[in-house]
C-alpha atoms as a PDB file:
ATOM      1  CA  UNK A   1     -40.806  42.220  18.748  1.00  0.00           C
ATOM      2  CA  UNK A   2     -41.834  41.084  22.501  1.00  0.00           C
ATOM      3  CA  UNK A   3     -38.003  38.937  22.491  1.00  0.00           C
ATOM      4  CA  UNK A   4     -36.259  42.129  21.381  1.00  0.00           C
ATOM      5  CA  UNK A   5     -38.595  44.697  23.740  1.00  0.00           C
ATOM      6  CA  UNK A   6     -37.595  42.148  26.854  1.00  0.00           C
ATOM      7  CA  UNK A   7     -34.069  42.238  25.773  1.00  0.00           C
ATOM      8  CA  UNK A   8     -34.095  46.318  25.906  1.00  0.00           C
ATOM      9  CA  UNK A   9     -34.999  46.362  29.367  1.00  0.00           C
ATOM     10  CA  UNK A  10     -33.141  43.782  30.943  1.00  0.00           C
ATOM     11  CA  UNK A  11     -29.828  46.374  30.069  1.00  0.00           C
ATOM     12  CA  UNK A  12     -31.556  48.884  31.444  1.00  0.00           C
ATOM     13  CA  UNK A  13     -31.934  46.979  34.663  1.00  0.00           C
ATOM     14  CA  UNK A  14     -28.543  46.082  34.641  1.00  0.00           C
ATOM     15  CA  UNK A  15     -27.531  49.783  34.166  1.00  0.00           C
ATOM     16  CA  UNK A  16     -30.030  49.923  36.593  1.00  0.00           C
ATOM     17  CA  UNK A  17     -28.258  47.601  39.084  1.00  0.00           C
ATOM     18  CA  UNK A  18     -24.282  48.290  38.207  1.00  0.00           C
ATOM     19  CA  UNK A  19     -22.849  48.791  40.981  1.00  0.00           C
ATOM     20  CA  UNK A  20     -24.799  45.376  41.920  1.00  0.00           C
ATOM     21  CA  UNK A  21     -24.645  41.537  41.378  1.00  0.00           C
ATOM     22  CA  UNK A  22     -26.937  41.081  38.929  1.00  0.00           C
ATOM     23  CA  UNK A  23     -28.101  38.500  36.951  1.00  0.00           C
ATOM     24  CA  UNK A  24     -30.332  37.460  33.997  1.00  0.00           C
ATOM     25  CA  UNK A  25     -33.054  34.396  33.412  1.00  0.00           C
ATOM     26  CA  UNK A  26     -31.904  33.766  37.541  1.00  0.00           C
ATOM     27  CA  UNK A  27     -32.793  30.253  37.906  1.00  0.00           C
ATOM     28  CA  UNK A  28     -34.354  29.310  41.033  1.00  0.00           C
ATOM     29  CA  UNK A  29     -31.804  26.273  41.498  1.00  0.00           C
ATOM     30  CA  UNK A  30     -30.353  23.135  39.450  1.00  0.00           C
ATOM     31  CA  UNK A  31     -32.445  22.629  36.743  1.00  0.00           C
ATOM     32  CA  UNK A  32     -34.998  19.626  37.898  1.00  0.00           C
ATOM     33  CA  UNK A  33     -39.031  19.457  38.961  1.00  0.00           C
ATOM     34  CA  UNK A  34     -39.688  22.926  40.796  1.00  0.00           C
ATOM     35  CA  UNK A  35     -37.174  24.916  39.096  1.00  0.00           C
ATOM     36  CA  UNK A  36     -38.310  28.925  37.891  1.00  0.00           C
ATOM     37  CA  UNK A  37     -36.330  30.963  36.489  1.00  0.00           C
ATOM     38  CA  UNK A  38     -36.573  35.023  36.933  1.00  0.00           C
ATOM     39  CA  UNK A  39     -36.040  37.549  34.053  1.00  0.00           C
ATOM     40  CA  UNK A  40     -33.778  39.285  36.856  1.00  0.00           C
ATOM     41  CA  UNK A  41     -32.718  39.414  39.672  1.00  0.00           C
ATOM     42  CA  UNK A  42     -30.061  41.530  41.683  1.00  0.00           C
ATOM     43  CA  UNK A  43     -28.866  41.848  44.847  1.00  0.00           C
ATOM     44  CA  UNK A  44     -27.344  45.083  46.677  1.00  0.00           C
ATOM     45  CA  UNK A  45     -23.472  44.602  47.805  1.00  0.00           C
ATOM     46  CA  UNK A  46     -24.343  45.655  51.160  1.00  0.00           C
ATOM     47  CA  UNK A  47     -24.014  43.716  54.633  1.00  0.00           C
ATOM     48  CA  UNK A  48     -25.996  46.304  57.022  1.00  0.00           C
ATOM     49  CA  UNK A  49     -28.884  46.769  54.520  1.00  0.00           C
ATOM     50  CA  UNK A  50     -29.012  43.898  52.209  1.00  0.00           C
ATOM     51  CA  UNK A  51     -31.531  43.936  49.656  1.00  0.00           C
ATOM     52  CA  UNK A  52     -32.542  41.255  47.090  1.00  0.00           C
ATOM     53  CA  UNK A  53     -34.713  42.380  44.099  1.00  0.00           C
ATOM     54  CA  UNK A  54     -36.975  39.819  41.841  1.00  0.00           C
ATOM     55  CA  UNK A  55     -37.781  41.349  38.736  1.00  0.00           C
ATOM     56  CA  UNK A  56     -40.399  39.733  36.093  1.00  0.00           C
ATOM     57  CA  UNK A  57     -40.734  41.571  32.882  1.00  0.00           C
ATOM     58  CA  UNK A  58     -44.301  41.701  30.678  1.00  0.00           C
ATOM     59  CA  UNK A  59     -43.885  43.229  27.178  1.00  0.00           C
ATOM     60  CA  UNK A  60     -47.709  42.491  26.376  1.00  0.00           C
ATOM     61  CA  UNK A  61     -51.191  42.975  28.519  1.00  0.00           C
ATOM     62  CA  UNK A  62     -51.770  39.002  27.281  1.00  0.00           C
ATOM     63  CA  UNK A  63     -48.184  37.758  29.151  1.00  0.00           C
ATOM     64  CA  UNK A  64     -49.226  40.280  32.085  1.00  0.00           C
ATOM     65  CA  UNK A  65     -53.033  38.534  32.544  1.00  0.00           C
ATOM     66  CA  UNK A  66     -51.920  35.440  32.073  1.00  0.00           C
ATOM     67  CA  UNK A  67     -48.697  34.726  33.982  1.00  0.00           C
ATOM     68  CA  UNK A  68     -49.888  32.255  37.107  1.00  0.00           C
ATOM     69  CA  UNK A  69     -45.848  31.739  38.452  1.00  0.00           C
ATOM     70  CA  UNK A  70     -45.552  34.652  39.928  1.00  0.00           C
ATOM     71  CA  UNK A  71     -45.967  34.072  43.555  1.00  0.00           C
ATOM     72  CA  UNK A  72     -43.298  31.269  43.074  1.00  0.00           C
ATOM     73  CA  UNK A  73     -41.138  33.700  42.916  1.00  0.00           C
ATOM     74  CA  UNK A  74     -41.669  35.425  46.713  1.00  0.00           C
ATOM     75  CA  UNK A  75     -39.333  33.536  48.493  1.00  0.00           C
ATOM     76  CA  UNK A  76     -36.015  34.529  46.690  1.00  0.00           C
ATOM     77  CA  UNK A  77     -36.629  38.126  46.779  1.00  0.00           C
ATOM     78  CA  UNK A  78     -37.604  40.462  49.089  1.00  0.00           C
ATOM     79  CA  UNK A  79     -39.194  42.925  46.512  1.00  0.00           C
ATOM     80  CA  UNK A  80     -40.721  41.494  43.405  1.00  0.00           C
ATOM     81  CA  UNK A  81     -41.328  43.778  40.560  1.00  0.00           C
ATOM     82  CA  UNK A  82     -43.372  43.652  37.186  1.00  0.00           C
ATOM     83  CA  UNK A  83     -41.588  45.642  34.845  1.00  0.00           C
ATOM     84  CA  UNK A  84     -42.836  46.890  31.387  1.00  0.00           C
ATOM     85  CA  UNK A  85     -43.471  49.396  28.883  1.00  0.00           C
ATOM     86  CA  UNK A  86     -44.748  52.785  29.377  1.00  0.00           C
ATOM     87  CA  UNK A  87     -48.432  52.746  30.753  1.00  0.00           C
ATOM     88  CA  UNK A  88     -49.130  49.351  29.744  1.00  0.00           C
ATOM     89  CA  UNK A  89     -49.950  48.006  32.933  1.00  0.00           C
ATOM     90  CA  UNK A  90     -51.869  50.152  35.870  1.00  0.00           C
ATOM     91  CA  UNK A  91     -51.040  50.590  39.118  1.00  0.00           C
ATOM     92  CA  UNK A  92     -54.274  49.287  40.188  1.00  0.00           C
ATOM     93  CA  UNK A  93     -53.945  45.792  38.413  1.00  0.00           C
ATOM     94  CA  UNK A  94     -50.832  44.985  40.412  1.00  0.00           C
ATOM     95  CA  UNK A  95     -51.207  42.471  43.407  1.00  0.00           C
ATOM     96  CA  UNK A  96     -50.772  43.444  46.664  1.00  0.00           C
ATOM     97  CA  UNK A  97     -47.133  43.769  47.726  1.00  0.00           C
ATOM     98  CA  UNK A  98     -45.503  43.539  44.390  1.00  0.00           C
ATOM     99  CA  UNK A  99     -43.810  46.559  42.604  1.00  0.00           C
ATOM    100  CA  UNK A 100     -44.526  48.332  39.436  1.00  0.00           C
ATOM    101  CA  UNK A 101     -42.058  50.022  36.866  1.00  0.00           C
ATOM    102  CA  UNK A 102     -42.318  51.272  33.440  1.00  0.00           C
ATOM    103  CA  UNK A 103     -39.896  52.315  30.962  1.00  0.00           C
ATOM    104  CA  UNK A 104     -39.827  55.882  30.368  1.00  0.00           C
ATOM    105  CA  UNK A 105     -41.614  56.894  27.394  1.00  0.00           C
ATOM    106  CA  UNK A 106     -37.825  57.942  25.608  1.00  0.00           C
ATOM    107  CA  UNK A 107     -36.970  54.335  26.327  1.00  0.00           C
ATOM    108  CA  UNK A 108     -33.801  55.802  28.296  1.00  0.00           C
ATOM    109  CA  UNK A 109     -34.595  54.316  32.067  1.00  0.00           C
ATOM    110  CA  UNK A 110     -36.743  52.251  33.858  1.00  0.00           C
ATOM    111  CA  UNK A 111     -38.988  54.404  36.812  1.00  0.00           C
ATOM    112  CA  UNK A 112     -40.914  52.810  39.768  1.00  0.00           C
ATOM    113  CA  UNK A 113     -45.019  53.662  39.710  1.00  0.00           C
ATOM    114  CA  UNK A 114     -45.428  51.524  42.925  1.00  0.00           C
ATOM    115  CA  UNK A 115     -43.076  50.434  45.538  1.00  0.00           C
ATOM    116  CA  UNK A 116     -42.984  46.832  46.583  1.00  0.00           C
ATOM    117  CA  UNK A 117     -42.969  45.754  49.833  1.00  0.00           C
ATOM    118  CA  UNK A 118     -39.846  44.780  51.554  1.00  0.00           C
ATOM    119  CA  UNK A 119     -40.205  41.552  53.012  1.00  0.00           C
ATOM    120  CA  UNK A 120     -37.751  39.275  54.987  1.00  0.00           C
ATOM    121  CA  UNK A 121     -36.222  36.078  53.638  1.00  0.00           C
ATOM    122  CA  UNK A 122     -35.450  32.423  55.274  1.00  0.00           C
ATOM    123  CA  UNK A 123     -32.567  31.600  54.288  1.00  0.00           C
ATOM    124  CA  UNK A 124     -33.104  28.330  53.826  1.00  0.00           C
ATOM    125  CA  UNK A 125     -35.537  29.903  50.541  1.00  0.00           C
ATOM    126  CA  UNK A 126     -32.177  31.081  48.920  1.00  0.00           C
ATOM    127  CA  UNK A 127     -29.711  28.587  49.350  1.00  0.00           C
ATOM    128  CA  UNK A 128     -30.565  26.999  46.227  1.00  0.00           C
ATOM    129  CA  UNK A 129     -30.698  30.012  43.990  1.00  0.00           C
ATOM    130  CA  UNK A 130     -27.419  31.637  45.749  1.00  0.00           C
ATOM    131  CA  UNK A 131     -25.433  27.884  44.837  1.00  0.00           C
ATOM    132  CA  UNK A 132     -26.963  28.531  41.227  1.00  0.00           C
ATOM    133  CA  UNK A 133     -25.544  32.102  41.039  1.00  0.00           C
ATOM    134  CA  UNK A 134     -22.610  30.861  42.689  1.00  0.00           C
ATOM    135  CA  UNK A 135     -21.506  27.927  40.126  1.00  0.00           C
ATOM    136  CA  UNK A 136     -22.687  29.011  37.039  1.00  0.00           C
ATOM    137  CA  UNK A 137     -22.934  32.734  36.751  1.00  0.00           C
ATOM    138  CA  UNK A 138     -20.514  33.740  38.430  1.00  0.00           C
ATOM    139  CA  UNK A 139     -16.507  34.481  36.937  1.00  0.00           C
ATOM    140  CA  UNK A 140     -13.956  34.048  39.342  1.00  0.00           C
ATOM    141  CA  UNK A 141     -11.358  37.073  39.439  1.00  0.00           C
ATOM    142  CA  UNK A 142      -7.930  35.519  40.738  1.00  0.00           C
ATOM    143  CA  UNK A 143      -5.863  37.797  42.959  1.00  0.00           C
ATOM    144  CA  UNK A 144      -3.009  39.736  42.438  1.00  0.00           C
ATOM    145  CA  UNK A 145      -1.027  37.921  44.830  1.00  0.00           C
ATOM    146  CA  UNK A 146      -1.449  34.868  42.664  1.00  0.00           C
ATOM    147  CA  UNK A 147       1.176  33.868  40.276  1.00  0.00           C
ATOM    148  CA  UNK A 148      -2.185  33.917  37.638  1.00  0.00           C
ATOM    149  CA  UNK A 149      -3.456  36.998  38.534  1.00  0.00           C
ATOM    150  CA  UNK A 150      -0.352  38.653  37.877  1.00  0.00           C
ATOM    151  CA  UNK A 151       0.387  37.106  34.709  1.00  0.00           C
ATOM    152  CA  UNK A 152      -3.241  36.194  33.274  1.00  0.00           C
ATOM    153  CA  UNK A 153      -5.453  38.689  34.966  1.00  0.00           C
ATOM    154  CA  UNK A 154      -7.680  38.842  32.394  1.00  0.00           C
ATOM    155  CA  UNK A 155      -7.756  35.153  31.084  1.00  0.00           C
ATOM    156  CA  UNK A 156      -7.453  31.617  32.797  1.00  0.00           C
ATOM    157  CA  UNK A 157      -5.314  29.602  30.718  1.00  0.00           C
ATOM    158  CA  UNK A 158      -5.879  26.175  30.081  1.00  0.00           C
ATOM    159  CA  UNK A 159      -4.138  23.430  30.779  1.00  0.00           C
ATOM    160  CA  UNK A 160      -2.694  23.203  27.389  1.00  0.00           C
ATOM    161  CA  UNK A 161      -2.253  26.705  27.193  1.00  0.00           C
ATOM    162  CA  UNK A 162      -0.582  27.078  30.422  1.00  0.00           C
ATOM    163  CA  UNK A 163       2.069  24.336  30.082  1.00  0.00           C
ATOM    164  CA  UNK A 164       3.356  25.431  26.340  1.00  0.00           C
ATOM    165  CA  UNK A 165       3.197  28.888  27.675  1.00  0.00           C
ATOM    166  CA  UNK A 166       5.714  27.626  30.409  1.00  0.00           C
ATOM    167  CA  UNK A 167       7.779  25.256  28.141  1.00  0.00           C
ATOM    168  CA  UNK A 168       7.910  28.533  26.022  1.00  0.00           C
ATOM    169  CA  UNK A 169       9.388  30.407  28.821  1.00  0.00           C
ATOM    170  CA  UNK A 170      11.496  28.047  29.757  1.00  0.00           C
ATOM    171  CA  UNK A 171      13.292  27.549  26.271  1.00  0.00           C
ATOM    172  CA  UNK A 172      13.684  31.305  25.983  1.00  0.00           C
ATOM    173  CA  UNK A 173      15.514  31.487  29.476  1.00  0.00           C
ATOM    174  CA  UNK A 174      17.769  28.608  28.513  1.00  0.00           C
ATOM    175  CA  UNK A 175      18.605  30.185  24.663  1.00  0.00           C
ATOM    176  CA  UNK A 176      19.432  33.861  26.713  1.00  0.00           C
ATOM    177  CA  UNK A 177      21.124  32.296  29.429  1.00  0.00           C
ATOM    178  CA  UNK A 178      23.094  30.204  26.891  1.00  0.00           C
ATOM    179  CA  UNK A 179      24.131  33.416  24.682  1.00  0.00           C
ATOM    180  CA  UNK A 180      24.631  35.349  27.898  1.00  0.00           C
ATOM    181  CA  UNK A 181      27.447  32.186  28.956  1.00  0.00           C
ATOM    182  CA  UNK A 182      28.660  32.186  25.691  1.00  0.00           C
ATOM    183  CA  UNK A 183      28.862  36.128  25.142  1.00  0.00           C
ATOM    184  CA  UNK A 184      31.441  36.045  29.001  1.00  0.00           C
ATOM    185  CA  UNK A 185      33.627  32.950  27.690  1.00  0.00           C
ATOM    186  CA  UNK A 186      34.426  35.413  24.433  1.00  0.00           C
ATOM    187  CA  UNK A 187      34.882  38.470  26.407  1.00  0.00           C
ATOM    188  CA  UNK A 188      37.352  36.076  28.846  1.00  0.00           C
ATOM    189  CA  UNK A 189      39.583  34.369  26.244  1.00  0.00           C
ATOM    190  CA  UNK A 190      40.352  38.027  24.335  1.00  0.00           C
ATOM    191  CA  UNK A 191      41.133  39.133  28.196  1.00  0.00           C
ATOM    192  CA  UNK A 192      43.140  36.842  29.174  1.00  0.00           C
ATOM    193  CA  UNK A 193      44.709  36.256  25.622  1.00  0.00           C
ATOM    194  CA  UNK A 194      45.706  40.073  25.723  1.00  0.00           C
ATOM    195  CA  UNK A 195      47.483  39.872  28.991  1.00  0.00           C
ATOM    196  CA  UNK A 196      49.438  36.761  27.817  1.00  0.00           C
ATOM    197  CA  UNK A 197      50.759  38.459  24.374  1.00  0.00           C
ATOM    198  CA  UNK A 198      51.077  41.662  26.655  1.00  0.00           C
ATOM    199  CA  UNK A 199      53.408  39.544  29.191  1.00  0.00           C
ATOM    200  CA  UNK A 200      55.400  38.205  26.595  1.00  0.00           C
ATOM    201  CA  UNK A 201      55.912  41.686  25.095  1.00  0.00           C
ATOM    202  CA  UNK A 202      57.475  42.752  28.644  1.00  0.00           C
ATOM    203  CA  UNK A 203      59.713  39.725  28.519  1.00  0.00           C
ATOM    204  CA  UNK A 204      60.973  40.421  25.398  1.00  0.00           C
ATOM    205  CA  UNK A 205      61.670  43.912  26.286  1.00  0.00           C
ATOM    206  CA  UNK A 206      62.821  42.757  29.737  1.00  0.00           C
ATOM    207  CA  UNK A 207      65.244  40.577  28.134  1.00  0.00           C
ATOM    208  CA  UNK A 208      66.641  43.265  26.671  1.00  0.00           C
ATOM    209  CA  UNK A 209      67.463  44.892  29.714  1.00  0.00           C
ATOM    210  CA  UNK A 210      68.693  42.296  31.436  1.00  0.00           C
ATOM    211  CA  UNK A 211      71.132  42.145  28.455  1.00  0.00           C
ATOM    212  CA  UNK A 212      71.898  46.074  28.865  1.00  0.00           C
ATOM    213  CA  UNK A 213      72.519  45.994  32.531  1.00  0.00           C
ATOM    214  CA  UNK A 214      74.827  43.405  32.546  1.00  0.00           C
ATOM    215  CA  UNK A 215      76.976  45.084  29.926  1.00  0.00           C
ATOM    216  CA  UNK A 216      76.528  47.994  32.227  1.00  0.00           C
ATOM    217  CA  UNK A 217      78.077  46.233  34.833  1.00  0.00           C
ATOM    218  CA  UNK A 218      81.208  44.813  32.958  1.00  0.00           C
ATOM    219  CA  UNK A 219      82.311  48.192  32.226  1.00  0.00           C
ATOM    220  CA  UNK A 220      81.996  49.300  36.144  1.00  0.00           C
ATOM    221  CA  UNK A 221      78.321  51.216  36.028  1.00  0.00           C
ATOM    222  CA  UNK A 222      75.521  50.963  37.987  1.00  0.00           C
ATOM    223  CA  UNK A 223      72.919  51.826  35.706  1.00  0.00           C
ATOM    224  CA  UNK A 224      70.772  53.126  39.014  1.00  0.00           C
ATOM    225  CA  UNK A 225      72.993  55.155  40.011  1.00  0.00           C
ATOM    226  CA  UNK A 226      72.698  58.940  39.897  1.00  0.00           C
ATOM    227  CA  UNK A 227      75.833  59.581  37.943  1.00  0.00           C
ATOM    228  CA  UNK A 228      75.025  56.796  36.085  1.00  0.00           C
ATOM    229  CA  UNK A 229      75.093  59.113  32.895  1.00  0.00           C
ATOM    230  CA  UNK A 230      78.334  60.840  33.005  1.00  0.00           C
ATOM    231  CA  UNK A 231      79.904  57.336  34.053  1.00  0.00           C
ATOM    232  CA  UNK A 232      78.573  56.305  30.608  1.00  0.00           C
ATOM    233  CA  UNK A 233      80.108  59.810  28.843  1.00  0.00           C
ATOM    234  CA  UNK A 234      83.496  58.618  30.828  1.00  0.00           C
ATOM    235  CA  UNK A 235      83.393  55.355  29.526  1.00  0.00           C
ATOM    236  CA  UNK A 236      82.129  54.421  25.945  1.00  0.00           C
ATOM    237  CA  UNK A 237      83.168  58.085  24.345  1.00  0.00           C
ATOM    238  CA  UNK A 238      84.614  56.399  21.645  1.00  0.00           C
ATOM    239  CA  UNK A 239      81.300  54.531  20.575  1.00  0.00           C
ATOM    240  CA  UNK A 240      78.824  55.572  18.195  1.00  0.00           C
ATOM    241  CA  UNK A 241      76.230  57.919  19.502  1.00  0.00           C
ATOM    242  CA  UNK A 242      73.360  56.268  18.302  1.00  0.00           C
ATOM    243  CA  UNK A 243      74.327  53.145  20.364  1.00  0.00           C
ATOM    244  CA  UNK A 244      75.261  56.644  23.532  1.00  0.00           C
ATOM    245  CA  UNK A 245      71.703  57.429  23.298  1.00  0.00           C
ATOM    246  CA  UNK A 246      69.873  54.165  23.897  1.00  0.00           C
ATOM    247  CA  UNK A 247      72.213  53.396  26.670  1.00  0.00           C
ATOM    248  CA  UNK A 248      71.521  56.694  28.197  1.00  0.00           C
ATOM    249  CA  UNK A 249      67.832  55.860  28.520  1.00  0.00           C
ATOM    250  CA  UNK A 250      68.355  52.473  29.687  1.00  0.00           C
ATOM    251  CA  UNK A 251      67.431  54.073  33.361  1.00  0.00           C
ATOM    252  CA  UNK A 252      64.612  55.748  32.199  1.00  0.00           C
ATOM    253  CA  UNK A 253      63.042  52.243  30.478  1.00  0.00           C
ATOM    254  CA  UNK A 254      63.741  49.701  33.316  1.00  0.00           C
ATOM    255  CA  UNK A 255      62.186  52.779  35.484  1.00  0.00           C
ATOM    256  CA  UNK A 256      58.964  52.826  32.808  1.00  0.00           C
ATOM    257  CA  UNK A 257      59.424  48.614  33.443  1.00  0.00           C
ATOM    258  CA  UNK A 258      58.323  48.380  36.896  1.00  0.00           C
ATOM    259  CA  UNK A 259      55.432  50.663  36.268  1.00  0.00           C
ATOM    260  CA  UNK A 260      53.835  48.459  33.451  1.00  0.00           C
ATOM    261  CA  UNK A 261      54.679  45.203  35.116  1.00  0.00           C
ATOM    262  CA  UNK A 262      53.073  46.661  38.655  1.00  0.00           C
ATOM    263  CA  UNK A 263      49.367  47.164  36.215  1.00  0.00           C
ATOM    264  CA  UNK A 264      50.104  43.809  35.005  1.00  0.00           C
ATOM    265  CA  UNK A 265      50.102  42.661  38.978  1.00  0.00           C
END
């Protein structure tokens, strides 16, 4: 009961104290001959009025009589408070200069019954308690500016952790950056294999022409001439007219020729 009734109103000091550092059984220093440890102890986050609170917490009238260690805690506070349940301990039975709270009688908050009195601190007193704080109570929050607080803000990895995390990363770059080479070398071979079947298309075809013009020429027409197509009427009437036709357009094709091989260029 006394273990669970302490336990209640160290959260409500620490609701108490959120916006401050505050810490639980507060040792005094490194564990060793001299050592005491506080039920709480917080300290305002506050340069121009700094202000370091001692609390020790008495869930029976026994524990309250009784406790002798008190005073040992003075010099690493400058108010020292005895804490405990409604009405259980009197104003009057509290030593000079020390603080008094209770818990409300709803069990919702913690409310001062007499103020302690503020007194100044060596700082030589603290240095021990402040290195405790420091090394062992304290969670370091890395920066965002850090390559770990960017990625593992919330977590420090360990060493393990962090190095198959990066082999990890580092096989998954080299698979996509693989694919990614691969996925060009296709997309170059089809281009380049469609230009050379479309080249030798036009040479085929260009061939062809070549074979038309210089027929052309043997019978005395220029097939880029303007008249070009009543020349042809004038000379080959006497051939079929399917063979007419395609020589008609032979101007029009080696015209459509230059155009395609000028994309190709």
């Amino acid at each position: 009961m006394s273990r669970l009734a302490s336990d209640k109103i160290k959260k409500l000091l620490e609701v108490r104290h959120n916006k401050d550092v505050f810490v639980t059984e507060c040792k005094t220093g490194s564990s060793g001959a001299g050592m005491q440890s506080l039920d709480a102890w917080a300290m305002k986050k506050s340069y121009s009025k700094p202000l370091i609170v001692g609390y020790e917490i008495k869930v029976s009238r026994g524990d309250f009589l009784n406790d002798t260690k008190w005073q040992g805690y003075m010099p690493y506070c400058n108010e020292l408070y005895f804490v405990t349940p409604y009405a259980m301990v009197q104003p009057n039975e509290i030593p000079e200069g020390v603080g008094l709270m209770w818990v409300s009688k709803n069990g919702s908050t913690v409310r001062t019954k007499v103020k302690a009195k503020w007194r100044p601190l060596l700082p030589e007193n603290i240095n021990s308690l402040f290195t405790y704080v420091l090394m062992t109570r304290t969670k370091i929050v890395h920066s965002d500016f850090s390559v770990l607080g960017r990625k593992e803000a919330r977590k420090k990895p360990s060493g393990t952790e962090f190095w198959t995390g990066w082999l990890k990363d580092k096989d998954l770059s080299y698979e996509f950056g693989r694919r990614v080479e691969g996925e060009i070398k296709k997309r170059l071979t089809e281009e380049v294999n469609n230009v050379k079947n479309e080249n030798q298309r036009l040479k085929y075809r260009m061939d062809g022409y070549d074979k038309i013009v210089a027929m052309c020429k043997k019978l005395g027409i220029d097939p880029e001439d303007y008249n070009a197509e009543n020349d042809f009427r004038k000379k080959v009437s006497g051939i079929s007219r399917r063979l007419l036709n395609t020589i008609l357009h032979v101007k029009d094709d080696l015209k459509s020729l230059e155009e395609e091989l000028e994309k190709v260029k």
